[in-house]
C-alpha atoms as a PDB file:
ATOM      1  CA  UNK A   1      94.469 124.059  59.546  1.00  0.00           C
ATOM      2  CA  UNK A   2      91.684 121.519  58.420  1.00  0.00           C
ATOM      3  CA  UNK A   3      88.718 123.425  56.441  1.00  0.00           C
ATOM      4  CA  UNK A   4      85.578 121.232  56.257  1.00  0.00           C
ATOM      5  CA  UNK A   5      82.869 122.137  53.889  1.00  0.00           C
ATOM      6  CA  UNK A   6      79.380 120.851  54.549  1.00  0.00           C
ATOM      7  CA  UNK A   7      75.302 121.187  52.971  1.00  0.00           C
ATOM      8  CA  UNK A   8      72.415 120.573  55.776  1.00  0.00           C
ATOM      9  CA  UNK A   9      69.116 120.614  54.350  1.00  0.00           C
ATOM     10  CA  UNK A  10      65.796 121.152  55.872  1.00  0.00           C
ATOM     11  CA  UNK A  11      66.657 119.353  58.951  1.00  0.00           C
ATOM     12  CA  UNK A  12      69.249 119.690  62.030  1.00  0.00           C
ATOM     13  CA  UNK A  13      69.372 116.550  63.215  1.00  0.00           C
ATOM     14  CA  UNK A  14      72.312 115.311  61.546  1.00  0.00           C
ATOM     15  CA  UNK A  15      74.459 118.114  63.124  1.00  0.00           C
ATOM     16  CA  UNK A  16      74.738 117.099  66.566  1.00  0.00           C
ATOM     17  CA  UNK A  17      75.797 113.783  65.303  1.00  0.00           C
ATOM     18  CA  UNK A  18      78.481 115.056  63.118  1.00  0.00           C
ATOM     19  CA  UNK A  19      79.829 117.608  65.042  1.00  0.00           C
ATOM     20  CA  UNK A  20      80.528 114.943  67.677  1.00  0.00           C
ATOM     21  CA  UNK A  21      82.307 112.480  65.658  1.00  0.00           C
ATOM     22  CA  UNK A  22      84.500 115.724  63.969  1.00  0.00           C
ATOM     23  CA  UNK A  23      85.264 116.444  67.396  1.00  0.00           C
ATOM     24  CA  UNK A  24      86.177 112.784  68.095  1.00  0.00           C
ATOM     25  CA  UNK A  25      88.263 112.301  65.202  1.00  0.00           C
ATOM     26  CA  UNK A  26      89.720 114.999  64.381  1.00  0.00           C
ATOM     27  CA  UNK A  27      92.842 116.397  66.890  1.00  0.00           C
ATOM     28  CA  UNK A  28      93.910 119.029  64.941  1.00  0.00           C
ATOM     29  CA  UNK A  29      92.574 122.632  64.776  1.00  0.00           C
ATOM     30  CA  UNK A  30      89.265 122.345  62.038  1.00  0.00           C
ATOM     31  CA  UNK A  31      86.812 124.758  61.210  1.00  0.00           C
ATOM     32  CA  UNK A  32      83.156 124.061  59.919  1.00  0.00           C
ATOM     33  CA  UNK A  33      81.448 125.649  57.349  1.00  0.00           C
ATOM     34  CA  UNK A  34      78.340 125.302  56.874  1.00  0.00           C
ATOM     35  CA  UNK A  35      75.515 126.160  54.252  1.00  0.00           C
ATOM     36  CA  UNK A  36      71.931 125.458  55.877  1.00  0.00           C
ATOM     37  CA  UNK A  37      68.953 125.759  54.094  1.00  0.00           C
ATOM     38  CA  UNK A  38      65.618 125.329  56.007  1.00  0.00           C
ATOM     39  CA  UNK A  39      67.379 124.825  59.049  1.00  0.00           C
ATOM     40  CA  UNK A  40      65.634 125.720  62.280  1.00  0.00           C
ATOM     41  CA  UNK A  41      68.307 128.123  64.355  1.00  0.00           C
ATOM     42  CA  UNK A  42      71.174 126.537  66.079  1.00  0.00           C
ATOM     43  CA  UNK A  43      73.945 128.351  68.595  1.00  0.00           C
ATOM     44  CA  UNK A  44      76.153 131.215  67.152  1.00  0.00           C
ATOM     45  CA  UNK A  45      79.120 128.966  67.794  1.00  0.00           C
ATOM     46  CA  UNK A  46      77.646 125.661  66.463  1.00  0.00           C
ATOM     47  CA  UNK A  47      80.183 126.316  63.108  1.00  0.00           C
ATOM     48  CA  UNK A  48      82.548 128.393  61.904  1.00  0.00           C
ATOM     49  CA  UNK A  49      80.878 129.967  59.032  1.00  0.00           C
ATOM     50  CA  UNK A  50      77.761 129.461  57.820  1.00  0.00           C
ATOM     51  CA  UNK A  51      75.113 130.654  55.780  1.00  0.00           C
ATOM     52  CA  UNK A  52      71.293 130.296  54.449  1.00  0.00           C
ATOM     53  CA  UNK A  53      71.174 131.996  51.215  1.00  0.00           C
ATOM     54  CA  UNK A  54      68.873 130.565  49.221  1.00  0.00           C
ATOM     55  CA  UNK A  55      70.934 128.459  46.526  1.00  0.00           C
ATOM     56  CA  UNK A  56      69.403 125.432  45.488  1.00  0.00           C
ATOM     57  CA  UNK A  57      72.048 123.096  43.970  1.00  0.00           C
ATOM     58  CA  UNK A  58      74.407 121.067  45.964  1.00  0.00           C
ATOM     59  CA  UNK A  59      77.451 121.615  43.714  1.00  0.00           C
ATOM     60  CA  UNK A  60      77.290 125.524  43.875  1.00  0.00           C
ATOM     61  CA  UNK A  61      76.975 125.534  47.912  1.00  0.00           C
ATOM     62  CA  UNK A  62      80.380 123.484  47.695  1.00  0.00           C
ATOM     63  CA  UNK A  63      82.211 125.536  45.220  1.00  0.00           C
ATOM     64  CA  UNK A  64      80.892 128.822  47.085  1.00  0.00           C
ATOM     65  CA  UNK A  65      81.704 127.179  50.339  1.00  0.00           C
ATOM     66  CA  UNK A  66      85.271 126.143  48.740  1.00  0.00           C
ATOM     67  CA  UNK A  67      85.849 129.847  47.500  1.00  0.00           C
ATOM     68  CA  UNK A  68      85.319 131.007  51.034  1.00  0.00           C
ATOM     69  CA  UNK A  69      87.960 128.817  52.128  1.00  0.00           C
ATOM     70  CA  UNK A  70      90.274 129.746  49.665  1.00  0.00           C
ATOM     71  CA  UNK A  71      90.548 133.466  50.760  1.00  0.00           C
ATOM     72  CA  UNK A  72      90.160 132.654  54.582  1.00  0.00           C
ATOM     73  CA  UNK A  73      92.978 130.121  54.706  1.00  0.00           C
ATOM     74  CA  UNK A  74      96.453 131.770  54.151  1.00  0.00           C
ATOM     75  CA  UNK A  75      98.540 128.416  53.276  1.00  0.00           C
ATOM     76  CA  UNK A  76      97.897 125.979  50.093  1.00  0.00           C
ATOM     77  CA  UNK A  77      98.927 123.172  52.146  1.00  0.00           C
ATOM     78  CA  UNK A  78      95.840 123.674  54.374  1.00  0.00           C
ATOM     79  CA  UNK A  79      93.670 120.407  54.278  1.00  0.00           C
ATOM     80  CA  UNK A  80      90.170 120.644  52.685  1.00  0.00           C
ATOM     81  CA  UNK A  81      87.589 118.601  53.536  1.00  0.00           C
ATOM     82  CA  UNK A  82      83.975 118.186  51.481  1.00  0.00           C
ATOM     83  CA  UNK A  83      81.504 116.151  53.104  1.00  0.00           C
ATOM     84  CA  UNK A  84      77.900 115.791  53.094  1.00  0.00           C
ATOM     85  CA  UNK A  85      75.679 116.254  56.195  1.00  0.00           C
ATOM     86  CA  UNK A  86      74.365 112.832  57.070  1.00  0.00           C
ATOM     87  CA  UNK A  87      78.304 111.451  56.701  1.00  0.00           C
ATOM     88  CA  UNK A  88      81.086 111.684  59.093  1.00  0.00           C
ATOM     89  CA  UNK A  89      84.611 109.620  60.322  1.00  0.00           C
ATOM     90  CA  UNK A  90      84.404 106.577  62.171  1.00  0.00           C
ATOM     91  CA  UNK A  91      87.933 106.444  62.691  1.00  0.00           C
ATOM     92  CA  UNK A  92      91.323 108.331  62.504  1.00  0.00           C
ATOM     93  CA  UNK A  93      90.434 109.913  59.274  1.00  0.00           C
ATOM     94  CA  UNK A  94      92.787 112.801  59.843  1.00  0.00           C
ATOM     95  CA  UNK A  95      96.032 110.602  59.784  1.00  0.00           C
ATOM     96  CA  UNK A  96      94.523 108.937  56.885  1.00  0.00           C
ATOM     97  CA  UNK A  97      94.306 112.092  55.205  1.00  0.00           C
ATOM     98  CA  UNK A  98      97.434 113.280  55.424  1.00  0.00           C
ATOM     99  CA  UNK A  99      98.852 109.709  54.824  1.00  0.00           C
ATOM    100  CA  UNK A 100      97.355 109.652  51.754  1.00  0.00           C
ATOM    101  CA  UNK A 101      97.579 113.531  50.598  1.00  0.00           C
ATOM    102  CA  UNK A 102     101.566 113.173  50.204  1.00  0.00           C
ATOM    103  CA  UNK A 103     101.196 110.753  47.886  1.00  0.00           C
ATOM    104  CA  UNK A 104      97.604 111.855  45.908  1.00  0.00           C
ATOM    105  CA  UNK A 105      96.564 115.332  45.268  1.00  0.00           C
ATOM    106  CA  UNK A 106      92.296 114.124  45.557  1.00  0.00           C
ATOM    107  CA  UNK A 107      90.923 111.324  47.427  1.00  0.00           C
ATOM    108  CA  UNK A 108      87.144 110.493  47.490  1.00  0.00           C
ATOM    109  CA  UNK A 109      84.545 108.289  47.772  1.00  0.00           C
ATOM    110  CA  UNK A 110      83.927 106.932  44.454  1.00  0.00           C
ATOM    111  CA  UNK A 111      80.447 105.032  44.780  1.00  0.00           C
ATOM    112  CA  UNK A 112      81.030 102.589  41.964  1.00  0.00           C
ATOM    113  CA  UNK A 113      77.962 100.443  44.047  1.00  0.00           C
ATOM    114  CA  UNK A 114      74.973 103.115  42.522  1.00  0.00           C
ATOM    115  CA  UNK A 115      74.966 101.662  38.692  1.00  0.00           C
ATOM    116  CA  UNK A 116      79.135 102.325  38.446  1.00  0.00           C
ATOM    117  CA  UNK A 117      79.563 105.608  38.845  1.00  0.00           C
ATOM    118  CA  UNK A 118      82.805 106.636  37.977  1.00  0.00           C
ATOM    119  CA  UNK A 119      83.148 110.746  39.741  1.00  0.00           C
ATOM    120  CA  UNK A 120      84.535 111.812  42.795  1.00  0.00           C
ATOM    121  CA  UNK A 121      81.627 112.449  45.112  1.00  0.00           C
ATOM    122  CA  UNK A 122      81.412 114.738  48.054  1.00  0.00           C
ATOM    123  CA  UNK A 123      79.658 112.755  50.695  1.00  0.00           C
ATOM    124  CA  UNK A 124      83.489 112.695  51.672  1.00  0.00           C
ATOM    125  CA  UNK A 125      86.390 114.318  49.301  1.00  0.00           C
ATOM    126  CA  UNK A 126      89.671 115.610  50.683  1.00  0.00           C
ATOM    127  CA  UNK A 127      92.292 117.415  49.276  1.00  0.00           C
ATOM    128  CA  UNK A 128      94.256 121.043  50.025  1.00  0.00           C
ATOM    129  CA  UNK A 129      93.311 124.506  49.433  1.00  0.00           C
ATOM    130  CA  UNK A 130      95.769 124.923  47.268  1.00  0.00           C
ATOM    131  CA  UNK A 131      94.670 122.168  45.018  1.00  0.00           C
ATOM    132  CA  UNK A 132      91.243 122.907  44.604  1.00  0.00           C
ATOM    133  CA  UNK A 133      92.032 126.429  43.296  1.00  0.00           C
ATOM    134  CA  UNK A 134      94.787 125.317  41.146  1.00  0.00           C
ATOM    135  CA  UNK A 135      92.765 122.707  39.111  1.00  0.00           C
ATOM    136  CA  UNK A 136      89.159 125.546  39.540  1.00  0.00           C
ATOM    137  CA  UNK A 137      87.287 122.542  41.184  1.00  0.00           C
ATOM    138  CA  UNK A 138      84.157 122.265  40.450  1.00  0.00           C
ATOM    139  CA  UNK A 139      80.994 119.895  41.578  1.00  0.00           C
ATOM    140  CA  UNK A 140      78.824 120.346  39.028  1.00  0.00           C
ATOM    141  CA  UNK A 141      77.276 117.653  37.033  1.00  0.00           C
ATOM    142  CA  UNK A 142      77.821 118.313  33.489  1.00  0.00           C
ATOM    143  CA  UNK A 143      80.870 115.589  32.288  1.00  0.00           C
ATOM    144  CA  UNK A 144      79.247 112.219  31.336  1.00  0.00           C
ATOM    145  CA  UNK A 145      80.112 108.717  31.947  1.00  0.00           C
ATOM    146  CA  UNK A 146      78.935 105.114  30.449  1.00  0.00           C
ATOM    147  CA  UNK A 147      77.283 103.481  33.829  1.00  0.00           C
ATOM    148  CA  UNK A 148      76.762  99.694  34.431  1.00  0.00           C
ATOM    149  CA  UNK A 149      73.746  99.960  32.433  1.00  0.00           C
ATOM    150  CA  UNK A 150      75.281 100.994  29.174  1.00  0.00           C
ATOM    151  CA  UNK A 151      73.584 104.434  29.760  1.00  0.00           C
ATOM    152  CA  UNK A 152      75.355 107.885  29.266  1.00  0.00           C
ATOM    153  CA  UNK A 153      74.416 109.470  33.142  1.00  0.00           C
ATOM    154  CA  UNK A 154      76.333 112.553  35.088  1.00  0.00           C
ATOM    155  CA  UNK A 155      75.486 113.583  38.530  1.00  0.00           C
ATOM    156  CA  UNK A 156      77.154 115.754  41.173  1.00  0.00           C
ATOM    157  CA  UNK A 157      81.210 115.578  40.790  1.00  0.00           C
ATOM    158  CA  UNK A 158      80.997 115.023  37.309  1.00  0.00           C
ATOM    159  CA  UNK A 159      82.655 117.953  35.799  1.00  0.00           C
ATOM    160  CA  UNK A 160      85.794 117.446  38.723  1.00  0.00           C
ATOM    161  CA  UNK A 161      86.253 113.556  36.993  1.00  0.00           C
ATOM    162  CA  UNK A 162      86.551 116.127  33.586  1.00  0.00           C
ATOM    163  CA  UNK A 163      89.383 118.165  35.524  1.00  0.00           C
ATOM    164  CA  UNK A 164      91.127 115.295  36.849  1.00  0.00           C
ATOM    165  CA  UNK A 165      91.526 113.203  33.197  1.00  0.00           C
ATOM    166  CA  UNK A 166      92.481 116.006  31.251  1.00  0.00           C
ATOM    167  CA  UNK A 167      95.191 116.670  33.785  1.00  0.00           C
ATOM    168  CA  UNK A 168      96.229 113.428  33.810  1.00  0.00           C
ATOM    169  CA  UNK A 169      95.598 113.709  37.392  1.00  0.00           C
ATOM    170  CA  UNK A 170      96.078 110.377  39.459  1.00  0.00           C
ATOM    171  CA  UNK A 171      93.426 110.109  42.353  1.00  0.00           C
ATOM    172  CA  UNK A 172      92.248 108.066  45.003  1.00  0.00           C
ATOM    173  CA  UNK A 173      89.331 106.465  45.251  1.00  0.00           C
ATOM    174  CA  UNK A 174      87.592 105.364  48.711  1.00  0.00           C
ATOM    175  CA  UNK A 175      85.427 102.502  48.211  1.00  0.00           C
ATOM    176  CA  UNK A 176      82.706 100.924  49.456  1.00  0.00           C
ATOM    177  CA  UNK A 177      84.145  98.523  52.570  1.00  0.00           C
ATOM    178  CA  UNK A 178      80.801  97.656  54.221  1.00  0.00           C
ATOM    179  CA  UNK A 179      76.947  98.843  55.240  1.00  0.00           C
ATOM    180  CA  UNK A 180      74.395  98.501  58.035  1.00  0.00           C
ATOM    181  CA  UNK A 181      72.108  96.869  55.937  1.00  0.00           C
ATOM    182  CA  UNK A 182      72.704  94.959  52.339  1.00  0.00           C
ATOM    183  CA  UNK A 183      70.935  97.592  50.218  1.00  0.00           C
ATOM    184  CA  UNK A 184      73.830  98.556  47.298  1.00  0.00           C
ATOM    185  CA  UNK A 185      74.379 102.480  48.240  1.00  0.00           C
ATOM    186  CA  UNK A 186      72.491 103.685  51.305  1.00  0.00           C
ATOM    187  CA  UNK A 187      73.793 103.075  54.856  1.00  0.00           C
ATOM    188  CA  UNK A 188      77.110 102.646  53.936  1.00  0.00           C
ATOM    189  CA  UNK A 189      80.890 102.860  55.496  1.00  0.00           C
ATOM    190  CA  UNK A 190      83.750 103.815  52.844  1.00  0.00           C
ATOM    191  CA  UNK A 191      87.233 102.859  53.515  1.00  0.00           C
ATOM    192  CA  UNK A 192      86.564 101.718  57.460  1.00  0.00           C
ATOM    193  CA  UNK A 193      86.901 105.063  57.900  1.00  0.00           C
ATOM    194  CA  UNK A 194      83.461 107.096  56.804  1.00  0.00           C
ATOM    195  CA  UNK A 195      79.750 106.463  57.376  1.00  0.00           C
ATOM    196  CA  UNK A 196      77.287 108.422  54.658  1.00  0.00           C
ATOM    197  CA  UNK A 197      74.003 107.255  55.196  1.00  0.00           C
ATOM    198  CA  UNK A 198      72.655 108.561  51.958  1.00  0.00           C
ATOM    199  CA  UNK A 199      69.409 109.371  52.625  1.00  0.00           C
ATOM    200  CA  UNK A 200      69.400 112.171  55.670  1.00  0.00           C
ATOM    201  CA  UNK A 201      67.583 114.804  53.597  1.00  0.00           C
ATOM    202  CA  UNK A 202      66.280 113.348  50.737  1.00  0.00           C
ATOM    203  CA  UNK A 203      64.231 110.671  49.558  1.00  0.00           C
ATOM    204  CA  UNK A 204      65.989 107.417  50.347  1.00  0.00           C
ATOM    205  CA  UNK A 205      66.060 105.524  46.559  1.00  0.00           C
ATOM    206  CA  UNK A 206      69.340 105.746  44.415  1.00  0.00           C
ATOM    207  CA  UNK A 207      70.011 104.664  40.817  1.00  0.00           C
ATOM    208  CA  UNK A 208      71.898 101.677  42.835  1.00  0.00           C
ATOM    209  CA  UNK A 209      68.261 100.602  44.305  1.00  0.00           C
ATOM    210  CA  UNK A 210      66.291 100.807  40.856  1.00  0.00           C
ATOM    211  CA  UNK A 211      69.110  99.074  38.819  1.00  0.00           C
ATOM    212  CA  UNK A 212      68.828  96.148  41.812  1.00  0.00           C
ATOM    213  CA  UNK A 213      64.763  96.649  40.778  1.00  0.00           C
ATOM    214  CA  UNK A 214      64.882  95.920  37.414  1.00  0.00           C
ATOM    215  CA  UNK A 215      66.994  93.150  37.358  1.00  0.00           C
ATOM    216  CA  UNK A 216      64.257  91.479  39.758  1.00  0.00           C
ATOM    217  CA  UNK A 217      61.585  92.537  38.189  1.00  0.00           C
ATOM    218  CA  UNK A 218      62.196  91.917  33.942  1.00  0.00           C
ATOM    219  CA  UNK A 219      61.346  88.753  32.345  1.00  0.00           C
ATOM    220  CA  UNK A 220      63.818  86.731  30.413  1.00  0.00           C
ATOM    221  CA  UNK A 221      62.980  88.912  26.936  1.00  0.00           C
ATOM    222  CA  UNK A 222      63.946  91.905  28.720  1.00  0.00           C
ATOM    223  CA  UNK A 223      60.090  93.666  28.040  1.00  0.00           C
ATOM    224  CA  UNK A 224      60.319  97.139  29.428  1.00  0.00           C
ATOM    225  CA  UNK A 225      58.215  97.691  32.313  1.00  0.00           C
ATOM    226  CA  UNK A 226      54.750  99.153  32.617  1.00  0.00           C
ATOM    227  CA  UNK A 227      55.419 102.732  34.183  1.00  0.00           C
ATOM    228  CA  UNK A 228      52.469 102.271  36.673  1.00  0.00           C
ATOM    229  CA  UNK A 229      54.838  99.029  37.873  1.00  0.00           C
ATOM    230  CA  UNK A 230      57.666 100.760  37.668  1.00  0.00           C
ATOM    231  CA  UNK A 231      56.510 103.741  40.080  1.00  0.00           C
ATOM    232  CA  UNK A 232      54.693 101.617  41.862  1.00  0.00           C
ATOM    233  CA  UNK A 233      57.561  99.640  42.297  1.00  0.00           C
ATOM    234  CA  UNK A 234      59.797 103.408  43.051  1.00  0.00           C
ATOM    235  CA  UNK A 235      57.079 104.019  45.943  1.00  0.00           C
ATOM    236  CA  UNK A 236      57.720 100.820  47.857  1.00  0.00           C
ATOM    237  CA  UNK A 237      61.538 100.986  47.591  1.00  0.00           C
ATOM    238  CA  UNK A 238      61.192 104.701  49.190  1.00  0.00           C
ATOM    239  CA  UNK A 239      59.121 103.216  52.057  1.00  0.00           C
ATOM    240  CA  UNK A 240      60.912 100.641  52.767  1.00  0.00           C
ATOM    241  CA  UNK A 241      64.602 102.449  52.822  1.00  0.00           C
ATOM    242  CA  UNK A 242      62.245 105.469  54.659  1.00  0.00           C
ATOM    243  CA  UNK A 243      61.610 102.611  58.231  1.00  0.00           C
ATOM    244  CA  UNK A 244      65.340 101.354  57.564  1.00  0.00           C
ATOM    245  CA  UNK A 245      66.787 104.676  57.581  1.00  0.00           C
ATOM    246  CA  UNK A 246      64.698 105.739  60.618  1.00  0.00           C
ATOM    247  CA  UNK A 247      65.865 103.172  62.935  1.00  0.00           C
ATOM    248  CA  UNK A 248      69.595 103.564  61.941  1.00  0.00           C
ATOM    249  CA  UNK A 249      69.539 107.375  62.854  1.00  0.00           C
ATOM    250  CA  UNK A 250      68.093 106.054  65.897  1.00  0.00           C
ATOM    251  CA  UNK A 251      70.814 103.670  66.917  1.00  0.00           C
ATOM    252  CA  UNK A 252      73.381 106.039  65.604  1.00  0.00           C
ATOM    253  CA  UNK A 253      71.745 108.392  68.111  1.00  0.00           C
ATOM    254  CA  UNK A 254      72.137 106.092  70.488  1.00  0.00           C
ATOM    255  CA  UNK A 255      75.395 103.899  70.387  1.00  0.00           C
ATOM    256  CA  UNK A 256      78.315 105.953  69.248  1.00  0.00           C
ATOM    257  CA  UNK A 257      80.070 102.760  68.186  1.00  0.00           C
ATOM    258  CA  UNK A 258      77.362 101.527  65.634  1.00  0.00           C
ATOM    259  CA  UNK A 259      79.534 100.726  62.918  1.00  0.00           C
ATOM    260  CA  UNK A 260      81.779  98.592  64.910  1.00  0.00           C
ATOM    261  CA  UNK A 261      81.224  95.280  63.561  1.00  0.00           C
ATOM    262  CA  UNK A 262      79.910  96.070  60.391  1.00  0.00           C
ATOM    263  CA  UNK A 263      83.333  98.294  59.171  1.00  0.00           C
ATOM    264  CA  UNK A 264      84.963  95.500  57.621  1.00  0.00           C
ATOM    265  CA  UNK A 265      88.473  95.309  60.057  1.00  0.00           C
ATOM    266  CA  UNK A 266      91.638  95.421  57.581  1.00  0.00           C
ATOM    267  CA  UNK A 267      90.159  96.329  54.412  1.00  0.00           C
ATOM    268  CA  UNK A 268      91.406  99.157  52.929  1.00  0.00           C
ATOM    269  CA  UNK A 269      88.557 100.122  50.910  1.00  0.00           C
ATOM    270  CA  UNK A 270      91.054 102.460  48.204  1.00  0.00           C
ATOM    271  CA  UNK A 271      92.636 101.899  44.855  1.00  0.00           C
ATOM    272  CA  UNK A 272      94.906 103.836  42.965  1.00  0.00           C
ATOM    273  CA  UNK A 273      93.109 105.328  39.524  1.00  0.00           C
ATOM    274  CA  UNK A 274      93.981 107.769  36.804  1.00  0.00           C
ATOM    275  CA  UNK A 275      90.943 110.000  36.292  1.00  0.00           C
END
């Protein structure tokens, strides 16, 4: 059995979409679950499970979610699946999975393109139930890395990098193999094989996008930025990514196969890495 594990926020638009490519994608028996905040109502049989308790952070929705599984699967070698709401497969990510399972105990987007960070993040992260509650997974942010920058950051998926290097745990990274558009970390496809656009229920400006900023926008002595520029400069990145992101939902709505020639044809989009 395949267990998938997914966050919708405020919005339902995104679940059509993903429940069609699952569908498409995915032959073997799966089952969906779901935590929706500020969702309007959809059918009884839209997901598995699924729940609107009022939890705010990301990472405890996927460790609750992930506990659930645990104790409704009856086999360790059932395949869990985290991925975020406005992502999905574009291509046989189920053999893929289990391809690269035997040979990895984690695989997951690592999105080294948003200032190099270095965690497993759960816009797509597969590995089996048994796994996860060996190692205690855990998404929270918490362990801290050195990004591009030179500055000490965490985010999401942070403590599970801690987990993985201090059990010498060897996992796979999907990377970044293409985008819709040429902006560093929205809008993007990992590995040929997943799209997360990145900005389906949020704001749409990443670290990736301000890092891109600032390099634009300071002089040759490196003078820090007047904070009126700098938000100033924050608003029009959000508007811009806000029309972008708008008509890409639209022709994802519309053309199932919207990725086709932007998916980067016989690039892996892995590498091997000790956490």
């Amino acid at each position: 059995m395949i267990h998938i594990a997914t966050v919708h926020f405020q919005s339902d638009r995104w679940i059509p979409i993903q429940k069609s490519f699952f569908e498409k994608h995915i032959k073997n028996p799966f089952r969906v679950y779901a935590w929706l905040n500020d969702v309007p109502p959809v059918p009884a049989n839209t997901f598995y499970y699924s729940t609107r308790e009022p939890v705010k952070a990301h990472s405890v929705k996927l460790n609750l979610l992930a506990d659930l599984i645990y104790f409704d699967s009856n086999r360790d070698d059932d395949i869990l699946i985290f991925i975020d709401g406005d992502a999905f497969p574009i291509g046989d990510i189920e053999t893929f999975i289990r391809e690269k399972l035997g040979k990895h105990k984690l695989i997951a987007v690592q999105r080294l393109e948003n200032n190099g960070d270095l965690q497993p993040h759960p816009c797509f992260c597969a590995t089996t139930v048994g796994f996860w509650r060996a190692i205690r997974g855990d998404w929270n942010e918490g362990y801290e890395w050195k990004n591009k920058s030179g500055q000490i950051t965490t985010d999401v998926g942070g403590n599970l990098l801690k987990l993985l290097r201090e059990n010498k745990i060897e996992w796979l990274p999907i990377l970044r193999s293409g985008g819709l558009t040429e902006r560093p970390v929205l809008f993007g496809i990992y590995g040929g094989l997943i799209y997360h656009h990145g900005a389906g229920f949020r704001n749409p400006v990443t670290r990736g996008d301000m890092a891109k900023a600032q390099v634009k926008l300071i002089d040759k002595i490196k003078a820090v930025l007047p904070s009126r520029r700098w938000k100033t400069m924050r608003r029009r990145i959000v508007a811009e990514n806000k029309i972008v992101s708008e008509q890409i939902f639209k022709e994802i709505e519309q053309n199932p196969n919207f990725f086709e020639e932007r998916a980067a044809p016989g690039f892996s989009g892995t590498r091997k890495a000790v956490a």
